[in-house]
Protein backbone atom coordinates (compact mmCIF):
# COMPACT_ATOMS: atom_id res chain seq x y z
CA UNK A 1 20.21 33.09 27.83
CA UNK A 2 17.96 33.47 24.53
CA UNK A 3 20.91 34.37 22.62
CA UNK A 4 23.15 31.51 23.90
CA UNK A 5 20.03 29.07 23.23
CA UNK A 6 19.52 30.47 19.62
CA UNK A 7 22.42 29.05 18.59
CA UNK A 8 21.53 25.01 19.45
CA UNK A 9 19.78 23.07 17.64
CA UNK A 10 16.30 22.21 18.26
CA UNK A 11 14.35 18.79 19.03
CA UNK A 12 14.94 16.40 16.59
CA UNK A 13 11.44 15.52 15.05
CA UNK A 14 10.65 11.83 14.90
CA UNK A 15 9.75 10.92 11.38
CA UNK A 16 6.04 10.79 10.49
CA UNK A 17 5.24 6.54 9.75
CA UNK A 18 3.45 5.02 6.94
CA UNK A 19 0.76 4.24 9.93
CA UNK A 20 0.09 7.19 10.23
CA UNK A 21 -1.22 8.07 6.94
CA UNK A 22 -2.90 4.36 6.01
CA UNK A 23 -4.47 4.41 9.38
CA UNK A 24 -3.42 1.13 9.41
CA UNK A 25 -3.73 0.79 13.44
CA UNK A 26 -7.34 1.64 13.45
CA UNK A 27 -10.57 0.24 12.70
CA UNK A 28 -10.63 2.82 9.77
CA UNK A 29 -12.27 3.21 6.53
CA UNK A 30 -13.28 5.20 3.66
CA UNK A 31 -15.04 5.47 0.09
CA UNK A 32 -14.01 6.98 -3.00
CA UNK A 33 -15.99 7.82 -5.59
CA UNK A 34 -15.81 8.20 -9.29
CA UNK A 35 -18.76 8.89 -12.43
CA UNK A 36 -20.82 10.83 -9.16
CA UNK A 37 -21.50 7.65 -7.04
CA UNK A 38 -19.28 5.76 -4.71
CA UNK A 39 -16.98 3.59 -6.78
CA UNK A 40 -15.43 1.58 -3.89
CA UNK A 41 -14.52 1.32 0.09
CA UNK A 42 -11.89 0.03 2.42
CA UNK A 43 -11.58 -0.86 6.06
CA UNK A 44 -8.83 -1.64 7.97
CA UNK A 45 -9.12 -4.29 11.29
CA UNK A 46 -7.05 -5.09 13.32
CA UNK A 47 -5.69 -8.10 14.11
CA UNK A 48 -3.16 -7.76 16.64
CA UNK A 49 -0.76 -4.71 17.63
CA UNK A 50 1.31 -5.22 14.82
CA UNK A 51 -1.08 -6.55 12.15
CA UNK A 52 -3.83 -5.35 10.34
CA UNK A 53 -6.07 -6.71 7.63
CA UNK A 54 -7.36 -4.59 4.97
CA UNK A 55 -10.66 -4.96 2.54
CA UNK A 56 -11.29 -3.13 -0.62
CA UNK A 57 -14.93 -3.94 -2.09
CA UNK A 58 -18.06 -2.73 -3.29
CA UNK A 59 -20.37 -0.85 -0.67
CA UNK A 60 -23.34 -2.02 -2.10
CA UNK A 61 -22.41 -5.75 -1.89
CA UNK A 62 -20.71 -5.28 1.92
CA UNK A 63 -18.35 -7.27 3.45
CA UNK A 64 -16.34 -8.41 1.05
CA UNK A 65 -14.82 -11.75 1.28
CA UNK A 66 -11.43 -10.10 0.59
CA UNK A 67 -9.00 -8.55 3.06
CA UNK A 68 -5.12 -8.72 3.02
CA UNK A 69 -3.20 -9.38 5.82
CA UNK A 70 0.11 -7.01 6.66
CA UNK A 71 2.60 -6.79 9.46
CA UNK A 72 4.80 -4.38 11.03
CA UNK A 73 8.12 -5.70 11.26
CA UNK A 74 10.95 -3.88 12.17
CA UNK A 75 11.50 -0.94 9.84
CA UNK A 76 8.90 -2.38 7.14
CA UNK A 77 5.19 -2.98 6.46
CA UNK A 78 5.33 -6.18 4.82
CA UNK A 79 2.69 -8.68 3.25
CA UNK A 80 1.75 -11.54 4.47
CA UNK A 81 -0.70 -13.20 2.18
CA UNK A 82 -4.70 -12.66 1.81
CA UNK A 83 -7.67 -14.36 2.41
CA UNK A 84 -10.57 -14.96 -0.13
CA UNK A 85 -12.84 -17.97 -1.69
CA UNK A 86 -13.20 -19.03 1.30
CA UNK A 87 -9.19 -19.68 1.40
CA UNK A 88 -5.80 -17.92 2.32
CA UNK A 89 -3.19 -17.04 -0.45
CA UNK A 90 0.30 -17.06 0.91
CA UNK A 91 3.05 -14.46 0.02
CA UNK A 92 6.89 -15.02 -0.71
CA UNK A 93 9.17 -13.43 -2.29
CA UNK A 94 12.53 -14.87 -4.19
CA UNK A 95 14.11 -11.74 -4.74
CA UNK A 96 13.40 -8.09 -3.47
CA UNK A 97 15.03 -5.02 -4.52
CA UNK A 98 15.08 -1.02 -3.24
CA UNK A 99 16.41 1.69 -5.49
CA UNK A 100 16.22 5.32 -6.25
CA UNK A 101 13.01 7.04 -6.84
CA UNK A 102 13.68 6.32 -10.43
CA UNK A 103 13.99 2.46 -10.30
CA UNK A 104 18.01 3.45 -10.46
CA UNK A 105 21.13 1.85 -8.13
CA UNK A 106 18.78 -1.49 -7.57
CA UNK A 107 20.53 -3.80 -4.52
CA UNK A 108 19.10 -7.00 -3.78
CA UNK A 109 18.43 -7.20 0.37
CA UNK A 110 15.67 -10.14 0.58
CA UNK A 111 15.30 -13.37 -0.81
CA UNK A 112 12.79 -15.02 1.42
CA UNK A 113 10.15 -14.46 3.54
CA UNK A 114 7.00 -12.01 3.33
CA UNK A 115 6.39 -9.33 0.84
CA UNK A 116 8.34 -5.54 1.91
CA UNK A 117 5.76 -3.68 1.11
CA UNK A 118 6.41 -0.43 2.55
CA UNK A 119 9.40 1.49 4.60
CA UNK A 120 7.29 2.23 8.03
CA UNK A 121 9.20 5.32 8.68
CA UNK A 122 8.61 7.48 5.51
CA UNK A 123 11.81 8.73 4.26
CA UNK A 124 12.64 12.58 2.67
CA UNK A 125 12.96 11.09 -0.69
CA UNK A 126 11.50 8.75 -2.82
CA UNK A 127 12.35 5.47 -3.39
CA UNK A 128 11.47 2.23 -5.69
CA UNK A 129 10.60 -1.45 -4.71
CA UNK A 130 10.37 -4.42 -6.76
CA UNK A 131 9.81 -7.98 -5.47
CA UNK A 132 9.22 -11.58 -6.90
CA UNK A 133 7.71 -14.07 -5.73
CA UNK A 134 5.02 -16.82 -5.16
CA UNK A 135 1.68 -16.99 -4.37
CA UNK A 136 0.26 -20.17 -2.76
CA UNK A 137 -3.22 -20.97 -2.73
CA UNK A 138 -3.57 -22.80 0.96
CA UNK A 139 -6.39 -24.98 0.27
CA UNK A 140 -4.92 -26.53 -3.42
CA UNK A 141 -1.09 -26.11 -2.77
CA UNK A 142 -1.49 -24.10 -6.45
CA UNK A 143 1.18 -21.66 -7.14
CA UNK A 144 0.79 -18.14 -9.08
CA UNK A 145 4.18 -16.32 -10.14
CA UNK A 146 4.11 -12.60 -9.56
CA UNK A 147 6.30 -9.41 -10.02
CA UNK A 148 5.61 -6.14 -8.43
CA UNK A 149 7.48 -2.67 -8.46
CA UNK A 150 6.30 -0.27 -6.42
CA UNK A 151 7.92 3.69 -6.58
CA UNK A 152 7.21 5.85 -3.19
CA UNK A 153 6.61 9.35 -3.02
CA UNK A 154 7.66 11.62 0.04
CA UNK A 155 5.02 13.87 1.55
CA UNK A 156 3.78 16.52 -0.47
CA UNK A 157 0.78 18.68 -0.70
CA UNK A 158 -2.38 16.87 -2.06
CA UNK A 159 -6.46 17.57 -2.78
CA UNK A 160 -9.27 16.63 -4.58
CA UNK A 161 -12.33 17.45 -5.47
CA UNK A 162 -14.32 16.93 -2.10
CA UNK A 163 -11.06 17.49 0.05
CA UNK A 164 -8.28 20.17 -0.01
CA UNK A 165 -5.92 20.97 2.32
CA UNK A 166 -4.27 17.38 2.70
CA UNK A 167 -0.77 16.26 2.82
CA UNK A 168 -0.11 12.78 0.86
CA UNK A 169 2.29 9.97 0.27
CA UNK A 170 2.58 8.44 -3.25
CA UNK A 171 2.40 4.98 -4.31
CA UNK A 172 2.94 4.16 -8.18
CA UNK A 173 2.50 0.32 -9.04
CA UNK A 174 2.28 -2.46 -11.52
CA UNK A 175 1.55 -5.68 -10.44
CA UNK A 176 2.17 -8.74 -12.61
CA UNK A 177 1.65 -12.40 -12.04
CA UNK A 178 0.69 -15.62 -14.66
CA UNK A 179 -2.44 -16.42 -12.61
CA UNK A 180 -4.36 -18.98 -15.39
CA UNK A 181 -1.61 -19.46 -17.27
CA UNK A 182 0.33 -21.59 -14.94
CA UNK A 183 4.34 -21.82 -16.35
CA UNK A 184 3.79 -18.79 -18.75
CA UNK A 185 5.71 -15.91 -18.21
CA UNK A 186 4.17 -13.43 -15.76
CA UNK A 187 2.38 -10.81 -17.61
CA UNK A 188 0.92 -7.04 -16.28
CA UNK A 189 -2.31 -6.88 -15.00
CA UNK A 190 -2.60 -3.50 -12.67
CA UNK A 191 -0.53 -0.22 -13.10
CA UNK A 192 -2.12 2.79 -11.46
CA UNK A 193 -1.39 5.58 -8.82
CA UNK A 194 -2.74 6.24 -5.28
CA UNK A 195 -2.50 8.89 -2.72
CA UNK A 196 -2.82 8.11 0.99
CA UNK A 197 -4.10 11.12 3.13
CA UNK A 198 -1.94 11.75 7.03
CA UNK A 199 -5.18 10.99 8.86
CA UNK A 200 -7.36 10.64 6.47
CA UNK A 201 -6.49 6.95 4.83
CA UNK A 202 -6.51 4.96 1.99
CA UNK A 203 -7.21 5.53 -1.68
CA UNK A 204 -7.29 9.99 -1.70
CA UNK A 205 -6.93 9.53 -5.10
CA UNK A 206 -6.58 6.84 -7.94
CA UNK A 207 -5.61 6.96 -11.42
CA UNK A 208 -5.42 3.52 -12.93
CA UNK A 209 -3.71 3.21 -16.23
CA UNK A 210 -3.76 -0.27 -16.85
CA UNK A 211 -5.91 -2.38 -17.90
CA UNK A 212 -7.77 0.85 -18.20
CA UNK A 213 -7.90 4.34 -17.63
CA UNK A 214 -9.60 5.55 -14.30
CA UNK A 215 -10.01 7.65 -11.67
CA UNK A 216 -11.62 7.78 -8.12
CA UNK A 217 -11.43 10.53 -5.10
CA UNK A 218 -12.31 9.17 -1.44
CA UNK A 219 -15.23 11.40 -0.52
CA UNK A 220 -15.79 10.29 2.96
CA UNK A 221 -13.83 8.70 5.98
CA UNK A 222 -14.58 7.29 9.24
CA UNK A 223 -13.85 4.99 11.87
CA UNK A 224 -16.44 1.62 12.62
């Protein structure tokens, strides 16, 4: 009987979900530190079963007035809009595209709707994102062009200096919008990396290159 089962294949494993490793689902958070003192936190809450807002601030000067609103839809994480100045700032995109880990073979699949943030299932290989888009102040009607491209990382082996022994997903960005210069062409205004921890959460590790070179390590995570 052993010998006749060795030959079948095993359970297929179910693929591990970007929920899983943002925490997304939970009323997580976290801090990361940088220059020996806690340089930011997050928190997730949420909102429904399928959405969650998230807030990135300064613990010294907590709550925020910040959080962004995504939703699990389907196969994707996708971004709805946030709220701040006492306001919320609507999302939509004109034109999405996915690609190769290398921004390579782009296809166009959206041209509407909410921001695709994120594949929920996280695939073997990497994979590139870039979406553009509107963002619409609710309270003035005023409208902000942006452009973002986004390249995702598969799971792989990941530590810092307060942590070791984590596994990781990748996210590489640059964000660029014309927010002041209404008309203009959309210029950059954020390109940096971050690592998201399986069980841990948000912001493992940062390394901003643009508009300036930095780094932070989350030091601490819990749920509130």
């Amino acid at each position: 009987m052993v010998a006749a089962l060795a030959g079948m294949p095993g359970p297929a494993q179910a693929a591990e979900n970007y929920g899983e490793y943002s925490r997304f689902g939970e009323r997580s958070a976290g801090q990361h530190w940088a220059d020996g003192q806690a340089a930011g936190q997050w928190t997730w809450k949420p909102l429904s079963s399928t959405s969650s807002e998230i807030s990135w601030g300064d613990p010294k000067t907590w709550p925020p007035s910040y959080a962004e609103k995504f939703v699990h839809s389907g196969d994707w994480l996708t971004l709805d809009g946030w709220r701040d100045n006492g306001t919320y700032y609507t999302v939509r995109v004109t034109k999405e595209q996915i690609g190769d880990a290398k921004c390579g073979n782009l296809r166009t699949f959206a041209t509407s709707g909410p921001q695709h943030y994120v594949k929920w299932d996280i695939p073997s290989t990497g994979y590139c994102l870039k979406a553009w888009g509107t963002i619409t102040e609710q309270s003035s009607g005023k409208v902000v062009d942006f452009g973002h491209t986004q390249i995702w990382s598969p799971p792989a082996p990941c530590s810092n200096r307060y942590l070791g022994g984590q596994t990781c997903i990748k996210q590489w960005e640059s964000w660029w919008d014309n927010n002041g210069s209404p008309g203009k062409p959309i210029a950059r205004k954020l390109e940096r990396d971050q690592y998201i921890a399986r069980g841990k959460g948000m912001a493992f590790k940062i390394h901003q290159y643009f508009p300036k070179e930095w780094k932070s390590e989350a030091k601490s995570y819990w749920n509130w």
